[in-house]
PDB file of N, CA and C in Angstrom:
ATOM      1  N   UNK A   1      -7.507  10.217  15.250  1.00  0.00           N
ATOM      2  CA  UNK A   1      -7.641   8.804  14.981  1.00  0.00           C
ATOM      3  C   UNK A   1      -8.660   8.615  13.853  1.00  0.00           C
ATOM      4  N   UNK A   2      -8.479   8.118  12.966  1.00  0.00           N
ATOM      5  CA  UNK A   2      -9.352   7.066  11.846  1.00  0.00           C
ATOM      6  C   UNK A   2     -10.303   6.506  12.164  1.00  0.00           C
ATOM      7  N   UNK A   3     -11.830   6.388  11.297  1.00  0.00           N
ATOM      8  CA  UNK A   3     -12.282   4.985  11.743  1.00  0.00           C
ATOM      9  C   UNK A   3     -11.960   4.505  10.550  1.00  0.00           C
ATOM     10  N   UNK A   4     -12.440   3.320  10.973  1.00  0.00           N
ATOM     11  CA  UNK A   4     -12.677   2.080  10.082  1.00  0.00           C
ATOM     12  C   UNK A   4     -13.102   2.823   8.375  1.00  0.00           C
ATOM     13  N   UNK A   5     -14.038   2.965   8.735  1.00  0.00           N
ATOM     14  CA  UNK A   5     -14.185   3.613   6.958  1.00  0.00           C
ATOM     15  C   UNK A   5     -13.459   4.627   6.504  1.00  0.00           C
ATOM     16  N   UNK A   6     -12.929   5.376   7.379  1.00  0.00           N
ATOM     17  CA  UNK A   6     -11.842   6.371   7.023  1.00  0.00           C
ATOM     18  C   UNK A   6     -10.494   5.481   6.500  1.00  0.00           C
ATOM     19  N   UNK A   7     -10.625   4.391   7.148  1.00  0.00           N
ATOM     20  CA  UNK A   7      -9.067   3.443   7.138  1.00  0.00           C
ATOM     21  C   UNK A   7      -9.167   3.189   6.144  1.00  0.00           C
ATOM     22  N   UNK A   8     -10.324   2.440   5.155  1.00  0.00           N
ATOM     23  CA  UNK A   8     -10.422   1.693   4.596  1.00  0.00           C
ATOM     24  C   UNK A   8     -10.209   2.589   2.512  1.00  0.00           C
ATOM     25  N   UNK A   9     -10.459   3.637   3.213  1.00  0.00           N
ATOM     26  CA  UNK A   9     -10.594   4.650   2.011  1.00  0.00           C
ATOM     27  C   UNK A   9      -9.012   4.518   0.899  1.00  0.00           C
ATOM     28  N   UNK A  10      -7.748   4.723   1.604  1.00  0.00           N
ATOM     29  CA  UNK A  10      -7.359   4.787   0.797  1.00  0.00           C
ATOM     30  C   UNK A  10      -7.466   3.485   0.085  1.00  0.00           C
ATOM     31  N   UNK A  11      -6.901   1.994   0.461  1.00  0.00           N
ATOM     32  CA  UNK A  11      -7.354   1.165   0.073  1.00  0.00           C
ATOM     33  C   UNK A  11      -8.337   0.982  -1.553  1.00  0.00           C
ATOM     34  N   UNK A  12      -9.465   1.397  -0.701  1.00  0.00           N
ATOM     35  CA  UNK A  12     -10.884   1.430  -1.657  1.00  0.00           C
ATOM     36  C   UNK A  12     -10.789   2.516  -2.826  1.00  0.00           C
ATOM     37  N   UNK A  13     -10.035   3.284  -2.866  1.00  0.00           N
ATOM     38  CA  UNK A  13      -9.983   4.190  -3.701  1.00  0.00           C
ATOM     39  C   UNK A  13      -8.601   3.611  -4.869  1.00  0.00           C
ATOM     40  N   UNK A  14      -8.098   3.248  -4.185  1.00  0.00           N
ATOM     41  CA  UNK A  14      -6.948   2.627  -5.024  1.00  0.00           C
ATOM     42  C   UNK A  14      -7.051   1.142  -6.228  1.00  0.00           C
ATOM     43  N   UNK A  15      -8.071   0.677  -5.592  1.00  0.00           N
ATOM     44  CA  UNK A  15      -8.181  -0.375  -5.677  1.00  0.00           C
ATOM     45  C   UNK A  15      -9.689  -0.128  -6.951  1.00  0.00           C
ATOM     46  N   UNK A  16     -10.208   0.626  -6.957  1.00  0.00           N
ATOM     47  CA  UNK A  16     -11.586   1.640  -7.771  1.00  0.00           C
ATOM     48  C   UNK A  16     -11.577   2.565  -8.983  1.00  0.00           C
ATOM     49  N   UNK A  17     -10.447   3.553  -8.203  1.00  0.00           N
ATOM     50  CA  UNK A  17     -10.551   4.648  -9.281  1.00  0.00           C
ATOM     51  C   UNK A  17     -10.017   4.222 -10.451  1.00  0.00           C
ATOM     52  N   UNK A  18     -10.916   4.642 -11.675  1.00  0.00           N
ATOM     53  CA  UNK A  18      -9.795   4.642 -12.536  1.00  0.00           C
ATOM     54  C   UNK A  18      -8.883   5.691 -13.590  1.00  0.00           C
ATOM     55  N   UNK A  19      -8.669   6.627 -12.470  1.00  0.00           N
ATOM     56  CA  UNK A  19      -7.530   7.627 -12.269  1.00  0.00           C
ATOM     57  C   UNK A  19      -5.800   6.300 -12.411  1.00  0.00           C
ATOM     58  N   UNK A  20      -6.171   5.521 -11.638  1.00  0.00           N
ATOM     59  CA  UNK A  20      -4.856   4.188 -11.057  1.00  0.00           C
ATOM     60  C   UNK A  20      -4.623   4.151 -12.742  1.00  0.00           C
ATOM     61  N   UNK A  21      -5.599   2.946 -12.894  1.00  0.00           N
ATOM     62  CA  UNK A  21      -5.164   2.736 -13.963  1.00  0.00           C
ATOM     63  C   UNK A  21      -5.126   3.753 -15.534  1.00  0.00           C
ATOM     64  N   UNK A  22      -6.068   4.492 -15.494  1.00  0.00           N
ATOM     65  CA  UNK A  22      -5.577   5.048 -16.903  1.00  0.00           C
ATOM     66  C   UNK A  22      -4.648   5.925 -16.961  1.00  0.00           C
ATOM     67  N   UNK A  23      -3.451   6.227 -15.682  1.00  0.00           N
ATOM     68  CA  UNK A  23      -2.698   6.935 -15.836  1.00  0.00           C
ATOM     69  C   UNK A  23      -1.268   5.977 -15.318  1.00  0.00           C
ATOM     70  N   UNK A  24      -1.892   4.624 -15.899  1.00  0.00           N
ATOM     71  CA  UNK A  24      -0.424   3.048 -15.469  1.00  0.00           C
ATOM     72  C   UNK A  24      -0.291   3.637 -14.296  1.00  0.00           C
ATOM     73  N   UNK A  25      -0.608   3.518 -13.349  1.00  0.00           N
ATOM     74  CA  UNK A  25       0.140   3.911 -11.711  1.00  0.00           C
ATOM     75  C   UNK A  25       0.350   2.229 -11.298  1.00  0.00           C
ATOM     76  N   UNK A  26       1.956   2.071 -11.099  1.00  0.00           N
ATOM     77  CA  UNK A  26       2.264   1.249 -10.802  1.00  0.00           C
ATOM     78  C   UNK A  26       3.525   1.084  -9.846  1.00  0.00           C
ATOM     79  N   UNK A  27       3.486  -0.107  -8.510  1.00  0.00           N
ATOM     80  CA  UNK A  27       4.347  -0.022  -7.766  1.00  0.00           C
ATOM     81  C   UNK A  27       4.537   1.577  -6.678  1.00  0.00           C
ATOM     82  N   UNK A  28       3.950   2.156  -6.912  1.00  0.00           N
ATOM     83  CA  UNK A  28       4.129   3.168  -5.848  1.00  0.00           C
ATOM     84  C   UNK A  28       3.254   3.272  -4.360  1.00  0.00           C
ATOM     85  N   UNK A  29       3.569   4.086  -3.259  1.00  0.00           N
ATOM     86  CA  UNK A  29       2.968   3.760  -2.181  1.00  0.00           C
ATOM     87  C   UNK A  29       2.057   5.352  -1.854  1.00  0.00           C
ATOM     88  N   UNK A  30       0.906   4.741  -1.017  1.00  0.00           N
ATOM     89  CA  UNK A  30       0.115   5.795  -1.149  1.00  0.00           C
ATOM     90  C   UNK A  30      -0.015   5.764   0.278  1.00  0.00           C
ATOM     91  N   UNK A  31      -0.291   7.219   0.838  1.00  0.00           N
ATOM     92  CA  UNK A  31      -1.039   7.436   1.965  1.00  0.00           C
ATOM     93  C   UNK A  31      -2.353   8.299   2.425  1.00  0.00           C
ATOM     94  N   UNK A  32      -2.905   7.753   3.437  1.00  0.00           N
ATOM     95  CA  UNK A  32      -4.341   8.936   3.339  1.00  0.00           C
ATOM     96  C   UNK A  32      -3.646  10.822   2.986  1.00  0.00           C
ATOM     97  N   UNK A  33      -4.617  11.572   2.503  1.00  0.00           N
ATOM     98  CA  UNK A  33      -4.154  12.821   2.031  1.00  0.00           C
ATOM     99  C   UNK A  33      -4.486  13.707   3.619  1.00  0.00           C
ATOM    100  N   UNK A  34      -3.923  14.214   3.925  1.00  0.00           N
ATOM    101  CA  UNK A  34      -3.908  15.290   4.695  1.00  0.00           C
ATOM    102  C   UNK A  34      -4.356  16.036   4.810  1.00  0.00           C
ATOM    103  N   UNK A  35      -4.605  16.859   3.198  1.00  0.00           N
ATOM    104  CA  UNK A  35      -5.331  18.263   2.929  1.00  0.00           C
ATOM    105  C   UNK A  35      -6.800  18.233   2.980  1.00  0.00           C
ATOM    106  N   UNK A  36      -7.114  17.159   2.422  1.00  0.00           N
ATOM    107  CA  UNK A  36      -8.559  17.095   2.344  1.00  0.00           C
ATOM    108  C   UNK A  36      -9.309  15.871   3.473  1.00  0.00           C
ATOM    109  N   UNK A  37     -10.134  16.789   3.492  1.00  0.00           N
ATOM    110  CA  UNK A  37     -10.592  16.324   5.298  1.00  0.00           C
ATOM    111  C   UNK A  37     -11.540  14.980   4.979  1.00  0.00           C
ATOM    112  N   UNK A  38     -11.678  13.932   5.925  1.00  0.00           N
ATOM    113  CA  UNK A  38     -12.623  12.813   5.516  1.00  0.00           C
ATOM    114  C   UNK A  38     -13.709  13.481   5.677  1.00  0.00           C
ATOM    115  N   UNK A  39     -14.774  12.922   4.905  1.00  0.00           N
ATOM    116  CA  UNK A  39     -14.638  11.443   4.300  1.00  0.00           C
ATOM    117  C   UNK A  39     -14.401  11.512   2.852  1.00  0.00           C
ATOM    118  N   UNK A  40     -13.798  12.604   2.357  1.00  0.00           N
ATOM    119  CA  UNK A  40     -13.255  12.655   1.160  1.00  0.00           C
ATOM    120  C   UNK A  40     -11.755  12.557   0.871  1.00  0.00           C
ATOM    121  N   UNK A  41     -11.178  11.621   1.492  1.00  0.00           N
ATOM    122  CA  UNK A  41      -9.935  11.197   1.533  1.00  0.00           C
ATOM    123  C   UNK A  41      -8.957  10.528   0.077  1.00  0.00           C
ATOM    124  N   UNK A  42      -8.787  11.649  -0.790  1.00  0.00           N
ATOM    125  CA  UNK A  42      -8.132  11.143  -1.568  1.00  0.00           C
ATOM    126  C   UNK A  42      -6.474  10.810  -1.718  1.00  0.00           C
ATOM    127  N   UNK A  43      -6.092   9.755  -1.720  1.00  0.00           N
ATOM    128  CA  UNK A  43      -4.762   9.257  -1.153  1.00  0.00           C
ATOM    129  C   UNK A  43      -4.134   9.940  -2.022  1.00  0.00           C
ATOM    130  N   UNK A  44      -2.519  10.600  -1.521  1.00  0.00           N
ATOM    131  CA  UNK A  44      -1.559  11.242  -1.542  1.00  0.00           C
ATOM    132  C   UNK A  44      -0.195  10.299  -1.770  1.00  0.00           C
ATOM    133  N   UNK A  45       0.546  10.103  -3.114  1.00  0.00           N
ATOM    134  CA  UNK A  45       1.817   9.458  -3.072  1.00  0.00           C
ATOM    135  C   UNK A  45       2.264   9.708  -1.980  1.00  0.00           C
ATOM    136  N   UNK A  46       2.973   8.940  -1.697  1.00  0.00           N
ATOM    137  CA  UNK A  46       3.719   8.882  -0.167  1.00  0.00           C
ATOM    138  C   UNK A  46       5.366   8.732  -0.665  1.00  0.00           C
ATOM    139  N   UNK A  47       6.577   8.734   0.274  1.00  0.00           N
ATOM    140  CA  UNK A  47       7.504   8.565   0.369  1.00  0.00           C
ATOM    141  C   UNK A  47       8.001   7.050   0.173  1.00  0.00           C
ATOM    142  N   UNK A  48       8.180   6.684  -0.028  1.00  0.00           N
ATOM    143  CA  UNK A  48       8.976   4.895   0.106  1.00  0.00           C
ATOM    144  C   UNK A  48       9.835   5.129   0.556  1.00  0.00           C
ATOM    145  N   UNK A  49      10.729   4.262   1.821  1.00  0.00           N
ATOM    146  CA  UNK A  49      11.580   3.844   2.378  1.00  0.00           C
ATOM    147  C   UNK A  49      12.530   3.284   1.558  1.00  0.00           C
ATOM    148  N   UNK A  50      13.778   3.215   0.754  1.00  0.00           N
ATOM    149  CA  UNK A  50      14.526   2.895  -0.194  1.00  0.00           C
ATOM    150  C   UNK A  50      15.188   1.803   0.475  1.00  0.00           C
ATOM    151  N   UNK A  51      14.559   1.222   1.829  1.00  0.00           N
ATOM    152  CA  UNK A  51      14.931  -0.183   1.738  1.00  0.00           C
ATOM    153  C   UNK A  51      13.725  -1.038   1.474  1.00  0.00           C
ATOM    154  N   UNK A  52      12.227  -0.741   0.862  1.00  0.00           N
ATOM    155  CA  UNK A  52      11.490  -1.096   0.319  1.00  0.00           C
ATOM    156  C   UNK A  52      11.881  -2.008  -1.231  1.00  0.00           C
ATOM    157  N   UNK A  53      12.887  -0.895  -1.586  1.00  0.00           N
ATOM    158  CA  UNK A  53      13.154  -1.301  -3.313  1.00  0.00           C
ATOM    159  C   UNK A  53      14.318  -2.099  -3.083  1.00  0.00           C
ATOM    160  N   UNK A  54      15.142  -2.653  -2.262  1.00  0.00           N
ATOM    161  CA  UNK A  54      16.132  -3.694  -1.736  1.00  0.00           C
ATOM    162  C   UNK A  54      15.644  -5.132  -2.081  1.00  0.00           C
ATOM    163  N   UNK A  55      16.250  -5.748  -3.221  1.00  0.00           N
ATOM    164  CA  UNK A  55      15.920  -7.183  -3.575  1.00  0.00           C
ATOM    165  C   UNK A  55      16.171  -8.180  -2.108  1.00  0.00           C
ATOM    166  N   UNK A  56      17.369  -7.803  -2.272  1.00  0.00           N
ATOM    167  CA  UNK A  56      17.987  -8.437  -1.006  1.00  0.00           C
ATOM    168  C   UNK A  56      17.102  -8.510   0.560  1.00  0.00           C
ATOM    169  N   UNK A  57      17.256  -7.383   0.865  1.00  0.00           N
ATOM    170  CA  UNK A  57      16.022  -7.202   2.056  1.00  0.00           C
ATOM    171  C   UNK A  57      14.500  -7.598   1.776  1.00  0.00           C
ATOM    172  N   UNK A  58      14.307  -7.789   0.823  1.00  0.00           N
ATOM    173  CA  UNK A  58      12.862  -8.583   0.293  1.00  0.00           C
ATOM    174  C   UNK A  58      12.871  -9.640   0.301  1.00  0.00           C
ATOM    175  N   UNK A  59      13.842 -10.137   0.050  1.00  0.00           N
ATOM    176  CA  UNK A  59      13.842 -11.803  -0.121  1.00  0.00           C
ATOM    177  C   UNK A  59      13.732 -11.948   0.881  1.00  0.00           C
ATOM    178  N   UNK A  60      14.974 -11.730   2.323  1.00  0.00           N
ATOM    179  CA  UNK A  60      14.951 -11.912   3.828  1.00  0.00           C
ATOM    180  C   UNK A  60      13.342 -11.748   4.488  1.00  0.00           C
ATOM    181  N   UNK A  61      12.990 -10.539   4.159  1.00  0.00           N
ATOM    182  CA  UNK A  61      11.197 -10.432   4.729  1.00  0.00           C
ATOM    183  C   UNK A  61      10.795 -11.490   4.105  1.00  0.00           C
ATOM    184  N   UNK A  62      10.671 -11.937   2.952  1.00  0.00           N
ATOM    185  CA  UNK A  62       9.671 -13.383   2.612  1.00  0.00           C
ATOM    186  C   UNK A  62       9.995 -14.562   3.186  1.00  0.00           C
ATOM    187  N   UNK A  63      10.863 -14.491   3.098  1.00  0.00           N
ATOM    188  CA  UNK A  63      11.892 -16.031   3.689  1.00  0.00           C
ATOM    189  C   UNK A  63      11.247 -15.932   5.197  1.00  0.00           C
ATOM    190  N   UNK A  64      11.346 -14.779   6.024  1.00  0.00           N
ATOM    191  CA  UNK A  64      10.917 -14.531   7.544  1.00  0.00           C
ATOM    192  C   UNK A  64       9.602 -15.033   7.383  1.00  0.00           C
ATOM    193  N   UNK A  65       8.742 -14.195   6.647  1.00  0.00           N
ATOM    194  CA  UNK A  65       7.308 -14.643   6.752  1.00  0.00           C
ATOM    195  C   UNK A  65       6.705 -15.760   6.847  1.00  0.00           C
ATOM    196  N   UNK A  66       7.771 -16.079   5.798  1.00  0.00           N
ATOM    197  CA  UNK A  66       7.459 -17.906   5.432  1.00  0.00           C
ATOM    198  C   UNK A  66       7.538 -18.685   6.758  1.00  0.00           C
ATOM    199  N   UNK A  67       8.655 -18.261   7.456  1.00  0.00           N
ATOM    200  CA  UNK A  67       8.984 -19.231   8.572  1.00  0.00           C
ATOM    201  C   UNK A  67       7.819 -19.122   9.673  1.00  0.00           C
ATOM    202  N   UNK A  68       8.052 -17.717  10.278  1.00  0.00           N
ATOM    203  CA  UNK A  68       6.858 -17.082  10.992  1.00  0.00           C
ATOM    204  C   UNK A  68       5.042 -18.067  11.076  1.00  0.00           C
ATOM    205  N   UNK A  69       4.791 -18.092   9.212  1.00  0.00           N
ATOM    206  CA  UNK A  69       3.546 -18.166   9.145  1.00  0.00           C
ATOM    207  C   UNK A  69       3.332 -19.882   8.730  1.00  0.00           C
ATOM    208  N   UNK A  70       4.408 -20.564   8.520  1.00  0.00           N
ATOM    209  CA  UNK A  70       4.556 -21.422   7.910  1.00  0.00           C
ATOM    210  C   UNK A  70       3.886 -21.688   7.090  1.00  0.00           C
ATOM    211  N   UNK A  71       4.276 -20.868   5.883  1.00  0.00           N
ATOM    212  CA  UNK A  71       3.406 -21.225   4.585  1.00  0.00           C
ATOM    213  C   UNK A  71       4.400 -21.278   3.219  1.00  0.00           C
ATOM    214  N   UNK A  72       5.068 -22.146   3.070  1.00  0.00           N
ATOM    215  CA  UNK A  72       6.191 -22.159   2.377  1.00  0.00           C
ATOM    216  C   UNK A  72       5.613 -22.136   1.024  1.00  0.00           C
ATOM    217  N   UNK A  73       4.352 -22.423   0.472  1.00  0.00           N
ATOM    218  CA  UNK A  73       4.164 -22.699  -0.866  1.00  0.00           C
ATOM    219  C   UNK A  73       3.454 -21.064  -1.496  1.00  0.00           C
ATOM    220  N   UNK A  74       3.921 -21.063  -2.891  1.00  0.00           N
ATOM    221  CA  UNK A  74       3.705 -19.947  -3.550  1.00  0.00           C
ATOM    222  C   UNK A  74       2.301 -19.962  -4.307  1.00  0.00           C
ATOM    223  N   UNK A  75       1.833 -19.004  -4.495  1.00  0.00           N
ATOM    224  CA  UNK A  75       0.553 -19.108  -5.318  1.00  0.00           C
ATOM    225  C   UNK A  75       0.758 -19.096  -6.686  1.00  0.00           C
TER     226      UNK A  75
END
């Protein structure tokens, strides 16, 4: 099990390094790394689910959310 600052790592690292950006990393999904033990958790591309990249099934999840959370307006 994770803690909290372990959780928070990949996140924080993604959101920091700038490995992300000076190498355009864009749209892809990351997960904590495996190999290297916390608290040096450097996140590992992950797999995507190829109903992730589904316009169609995206729209349906927003449309759900919307209803769910009732927050119909866009930012």
């Amino acid at each position: 099990m994770r803690t909290v600052d372990n959780g928070a790592m990949t996140t924080l690292y993604l959101a920091t390094h700038p490995d992300i950006e000076n190498n355009n990393i864009r749209g892809a999904y990351f997960v904590p790394s495996k190999i290297i033990p916390a608290p040096y958790c450097r996140p590992a591309l992950g797999k995507m689910n190829p109903i992730a990249r589904d316009r169609k099934e995206c729209q349906r999840l927003w449309e759900l959310s919307q209803r769910l959370t009732q927050l119909n307006t866009t930012i």
